[in-house]
PDB file of N, CA and C in Angstrom:
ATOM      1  N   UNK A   1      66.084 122.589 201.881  1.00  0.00           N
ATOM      2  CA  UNK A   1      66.481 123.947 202.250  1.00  0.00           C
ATOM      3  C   UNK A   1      66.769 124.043 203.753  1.00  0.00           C
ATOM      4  N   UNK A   2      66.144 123.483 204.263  1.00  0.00           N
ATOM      5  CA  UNK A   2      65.601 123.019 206.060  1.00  0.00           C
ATOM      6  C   UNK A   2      67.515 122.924 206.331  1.00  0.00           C
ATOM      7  N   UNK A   3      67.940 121.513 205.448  1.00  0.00           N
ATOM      8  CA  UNK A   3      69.541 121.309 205.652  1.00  0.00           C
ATOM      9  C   UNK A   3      70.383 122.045 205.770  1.00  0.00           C
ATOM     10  N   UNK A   4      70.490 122.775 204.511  1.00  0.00           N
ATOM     11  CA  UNK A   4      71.281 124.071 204.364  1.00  0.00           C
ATOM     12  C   UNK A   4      71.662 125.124 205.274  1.00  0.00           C
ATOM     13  N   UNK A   5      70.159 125.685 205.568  1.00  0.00           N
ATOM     14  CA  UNK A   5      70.008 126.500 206.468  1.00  0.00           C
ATOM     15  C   UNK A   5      71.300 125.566 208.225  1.00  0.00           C
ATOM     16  N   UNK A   6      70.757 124.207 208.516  1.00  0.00           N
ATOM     17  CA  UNK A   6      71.318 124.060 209.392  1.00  0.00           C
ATOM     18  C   UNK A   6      72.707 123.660 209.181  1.00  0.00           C
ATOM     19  N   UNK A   7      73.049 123.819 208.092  1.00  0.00           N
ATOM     20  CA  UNK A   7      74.441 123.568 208.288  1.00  0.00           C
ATOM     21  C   UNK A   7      75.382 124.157 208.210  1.00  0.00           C
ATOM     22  N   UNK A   8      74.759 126.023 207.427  1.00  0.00           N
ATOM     23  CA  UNK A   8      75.233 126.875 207.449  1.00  0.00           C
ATOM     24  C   UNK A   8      75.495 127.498 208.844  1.00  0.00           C
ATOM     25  N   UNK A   9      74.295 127.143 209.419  1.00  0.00           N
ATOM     26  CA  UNK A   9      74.202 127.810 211.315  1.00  0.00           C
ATOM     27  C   UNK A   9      75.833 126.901 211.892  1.00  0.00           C
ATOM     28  N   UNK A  10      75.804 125.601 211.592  1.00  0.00           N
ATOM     29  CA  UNK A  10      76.862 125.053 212.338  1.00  0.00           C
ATOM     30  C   UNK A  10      78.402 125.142 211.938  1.00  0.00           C
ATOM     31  N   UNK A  11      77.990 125.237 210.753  1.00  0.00           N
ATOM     32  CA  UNK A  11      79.554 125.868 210.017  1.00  0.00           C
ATOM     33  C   UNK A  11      79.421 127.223 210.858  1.00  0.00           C
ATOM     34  N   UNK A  12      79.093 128.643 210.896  1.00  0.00           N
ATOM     35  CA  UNK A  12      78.993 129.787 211.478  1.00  0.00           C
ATOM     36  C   UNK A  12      79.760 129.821 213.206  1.00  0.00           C
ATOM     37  N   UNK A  13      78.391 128.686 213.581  1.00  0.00           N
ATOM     38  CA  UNK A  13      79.623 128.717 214.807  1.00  0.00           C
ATOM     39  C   UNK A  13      80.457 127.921 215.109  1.00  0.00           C
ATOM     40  N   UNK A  14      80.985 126.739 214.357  1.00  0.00           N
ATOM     41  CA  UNK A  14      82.450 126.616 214.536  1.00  0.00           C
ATOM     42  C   UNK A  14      83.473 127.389 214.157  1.00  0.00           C
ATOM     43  N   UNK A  15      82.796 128.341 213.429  1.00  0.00           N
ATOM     44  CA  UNK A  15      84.262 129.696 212.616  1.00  0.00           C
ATOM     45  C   UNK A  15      84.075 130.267 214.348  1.00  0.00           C
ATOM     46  N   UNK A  16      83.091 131.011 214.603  1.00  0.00           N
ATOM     47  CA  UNK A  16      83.035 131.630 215.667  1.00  0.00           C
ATOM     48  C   UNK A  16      83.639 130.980 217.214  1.00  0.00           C
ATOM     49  N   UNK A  17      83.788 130.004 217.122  1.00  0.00           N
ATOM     50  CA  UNK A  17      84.289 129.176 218.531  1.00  0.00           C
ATOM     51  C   UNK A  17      85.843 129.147 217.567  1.00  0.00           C
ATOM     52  N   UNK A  18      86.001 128.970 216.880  1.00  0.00           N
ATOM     53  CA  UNK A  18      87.816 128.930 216.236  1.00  0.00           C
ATOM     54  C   UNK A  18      88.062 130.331 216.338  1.00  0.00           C
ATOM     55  N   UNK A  19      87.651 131.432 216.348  1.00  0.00           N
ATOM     56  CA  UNK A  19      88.022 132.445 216.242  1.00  0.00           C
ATOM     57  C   UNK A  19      88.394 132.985 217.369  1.00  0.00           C
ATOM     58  N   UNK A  20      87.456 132.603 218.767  1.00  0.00           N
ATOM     59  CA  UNK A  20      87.639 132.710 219.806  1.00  0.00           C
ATOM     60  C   UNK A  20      89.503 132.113 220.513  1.00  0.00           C
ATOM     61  N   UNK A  21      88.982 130.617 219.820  1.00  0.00           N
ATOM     62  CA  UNK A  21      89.975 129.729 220.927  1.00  0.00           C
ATOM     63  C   UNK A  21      91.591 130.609 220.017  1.00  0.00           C
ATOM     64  N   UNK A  22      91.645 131.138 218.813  1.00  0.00           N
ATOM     65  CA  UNK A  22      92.705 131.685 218.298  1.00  0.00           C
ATOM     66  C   UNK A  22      93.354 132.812 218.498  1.00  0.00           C
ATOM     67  N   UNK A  23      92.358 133.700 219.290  1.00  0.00           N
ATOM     68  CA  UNK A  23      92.415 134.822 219.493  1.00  0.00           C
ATOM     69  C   UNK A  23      93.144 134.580 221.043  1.00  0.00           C
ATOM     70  N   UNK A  24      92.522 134.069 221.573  1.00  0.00           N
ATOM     71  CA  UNK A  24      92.969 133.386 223.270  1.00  0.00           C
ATOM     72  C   UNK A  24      94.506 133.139 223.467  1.00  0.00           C
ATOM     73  N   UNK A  25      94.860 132.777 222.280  1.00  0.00           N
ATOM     74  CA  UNK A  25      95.921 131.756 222.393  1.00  0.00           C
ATOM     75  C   UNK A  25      96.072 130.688 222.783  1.00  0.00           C
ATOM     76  N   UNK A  26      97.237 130.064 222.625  1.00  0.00           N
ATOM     77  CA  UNK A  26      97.619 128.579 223.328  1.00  0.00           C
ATOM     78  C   UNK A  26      97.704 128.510 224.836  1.00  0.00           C
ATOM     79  N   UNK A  27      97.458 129.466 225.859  1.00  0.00           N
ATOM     80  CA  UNK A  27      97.487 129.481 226.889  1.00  0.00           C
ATOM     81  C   UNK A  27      98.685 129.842 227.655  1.00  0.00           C
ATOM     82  N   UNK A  28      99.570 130.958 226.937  1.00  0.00           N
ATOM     83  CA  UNK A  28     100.428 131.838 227.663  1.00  0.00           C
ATOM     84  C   UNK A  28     102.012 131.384 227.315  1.00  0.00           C
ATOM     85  N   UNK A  29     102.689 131.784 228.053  1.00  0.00           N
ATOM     86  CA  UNK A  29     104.420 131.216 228.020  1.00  0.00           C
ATOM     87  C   UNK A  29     104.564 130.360 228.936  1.00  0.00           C
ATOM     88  N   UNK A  30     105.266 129.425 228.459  1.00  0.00           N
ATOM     89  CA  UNK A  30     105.919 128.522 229.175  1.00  0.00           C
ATOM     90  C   UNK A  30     106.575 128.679 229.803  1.00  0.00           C
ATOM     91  N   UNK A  31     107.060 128.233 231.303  1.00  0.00           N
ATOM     92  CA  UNK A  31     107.986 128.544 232.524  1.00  0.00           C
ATOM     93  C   UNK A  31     109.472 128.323 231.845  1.00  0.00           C
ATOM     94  N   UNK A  32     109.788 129.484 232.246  1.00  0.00           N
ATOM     95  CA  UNK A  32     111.899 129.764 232.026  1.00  0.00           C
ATOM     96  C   UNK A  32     112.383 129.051 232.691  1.00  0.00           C
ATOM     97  N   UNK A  33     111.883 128.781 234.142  1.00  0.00           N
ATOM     98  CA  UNK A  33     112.944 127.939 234.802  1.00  0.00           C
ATOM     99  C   UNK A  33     112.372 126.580 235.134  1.00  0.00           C
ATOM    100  N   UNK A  34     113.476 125.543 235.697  1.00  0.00           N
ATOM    101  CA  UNK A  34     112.927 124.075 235.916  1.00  0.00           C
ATOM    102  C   UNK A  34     113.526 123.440 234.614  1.00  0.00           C
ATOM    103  N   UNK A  35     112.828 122.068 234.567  1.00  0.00           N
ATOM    104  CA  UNK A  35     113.636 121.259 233.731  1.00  0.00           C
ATOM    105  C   UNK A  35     114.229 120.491 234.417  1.00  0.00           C
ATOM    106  N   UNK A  36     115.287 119.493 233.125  1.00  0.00           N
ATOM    107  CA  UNK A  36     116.450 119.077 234.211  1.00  0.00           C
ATOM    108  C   UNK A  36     117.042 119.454 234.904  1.00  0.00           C
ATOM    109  N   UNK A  37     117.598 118.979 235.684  1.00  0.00           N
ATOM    110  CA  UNK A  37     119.156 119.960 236.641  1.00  0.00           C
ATOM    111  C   UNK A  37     119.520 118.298 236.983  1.00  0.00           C
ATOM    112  N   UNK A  38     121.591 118.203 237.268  1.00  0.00           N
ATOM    113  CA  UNK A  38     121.911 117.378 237.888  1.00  0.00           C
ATOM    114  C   UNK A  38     121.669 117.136 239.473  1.00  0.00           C
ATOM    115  N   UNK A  39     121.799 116.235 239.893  1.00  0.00           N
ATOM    116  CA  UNK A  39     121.679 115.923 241.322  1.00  0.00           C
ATOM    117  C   UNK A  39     122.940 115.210 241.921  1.00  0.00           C
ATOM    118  N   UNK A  40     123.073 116.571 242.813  1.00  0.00           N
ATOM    119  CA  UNK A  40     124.214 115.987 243.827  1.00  0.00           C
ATOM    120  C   UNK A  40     124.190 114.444 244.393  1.00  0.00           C
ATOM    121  N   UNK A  41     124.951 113.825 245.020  1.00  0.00           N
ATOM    122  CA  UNK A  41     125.458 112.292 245.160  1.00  0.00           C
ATOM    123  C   UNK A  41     124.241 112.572 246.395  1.00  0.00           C
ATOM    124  N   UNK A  42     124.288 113.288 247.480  1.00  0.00           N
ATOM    125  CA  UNK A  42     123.488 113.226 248.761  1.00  0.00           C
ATOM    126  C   UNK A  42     122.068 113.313 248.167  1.00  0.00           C
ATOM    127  N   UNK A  43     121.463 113.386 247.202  1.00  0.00           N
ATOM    128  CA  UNK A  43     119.871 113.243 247.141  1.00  0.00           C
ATOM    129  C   UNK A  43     119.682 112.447 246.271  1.00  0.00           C
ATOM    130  N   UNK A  44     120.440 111.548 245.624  1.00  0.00           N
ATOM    131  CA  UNK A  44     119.836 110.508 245.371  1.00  0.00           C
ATOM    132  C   UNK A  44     120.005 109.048 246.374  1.00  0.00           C
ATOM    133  N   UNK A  45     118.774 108.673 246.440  1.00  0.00           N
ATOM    134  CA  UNK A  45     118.165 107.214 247.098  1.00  0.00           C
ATOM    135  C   UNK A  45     117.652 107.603 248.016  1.00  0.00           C
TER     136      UNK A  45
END
C-alpha cells in the first residue's frame, strides 16, 4: 500500500510540473528579423 500511495504522490506531481511548463509555454516568439542576408564583396575575408 506504502507503494501505491508513493507513486500516486509522484505521478501527481509530474501532472503538476507538466501543467506548469504547458501553461508557460515554449518560451515566447521567435525573432522576425536576422537570419541569412547576402554579403557584399567588401566584407568578406
Amino acid at each position: 500500500m506504502k507503494a501505491i500511495r508513493r507513486a500516486a504522490a509522484a505521478l501527481s506531481v509530474t501532472a503538476v510540473i507538466a501543467a506548469i511548463v504547458r501553461l508557460r509555454g515554449s518560451g515566447g516568439v521567435p525573432p522576425r528579423r536576422g537570419g541569412w542576408r547576402e554579403l557584399p564583396p567588401d566584407e568578406i575575408g
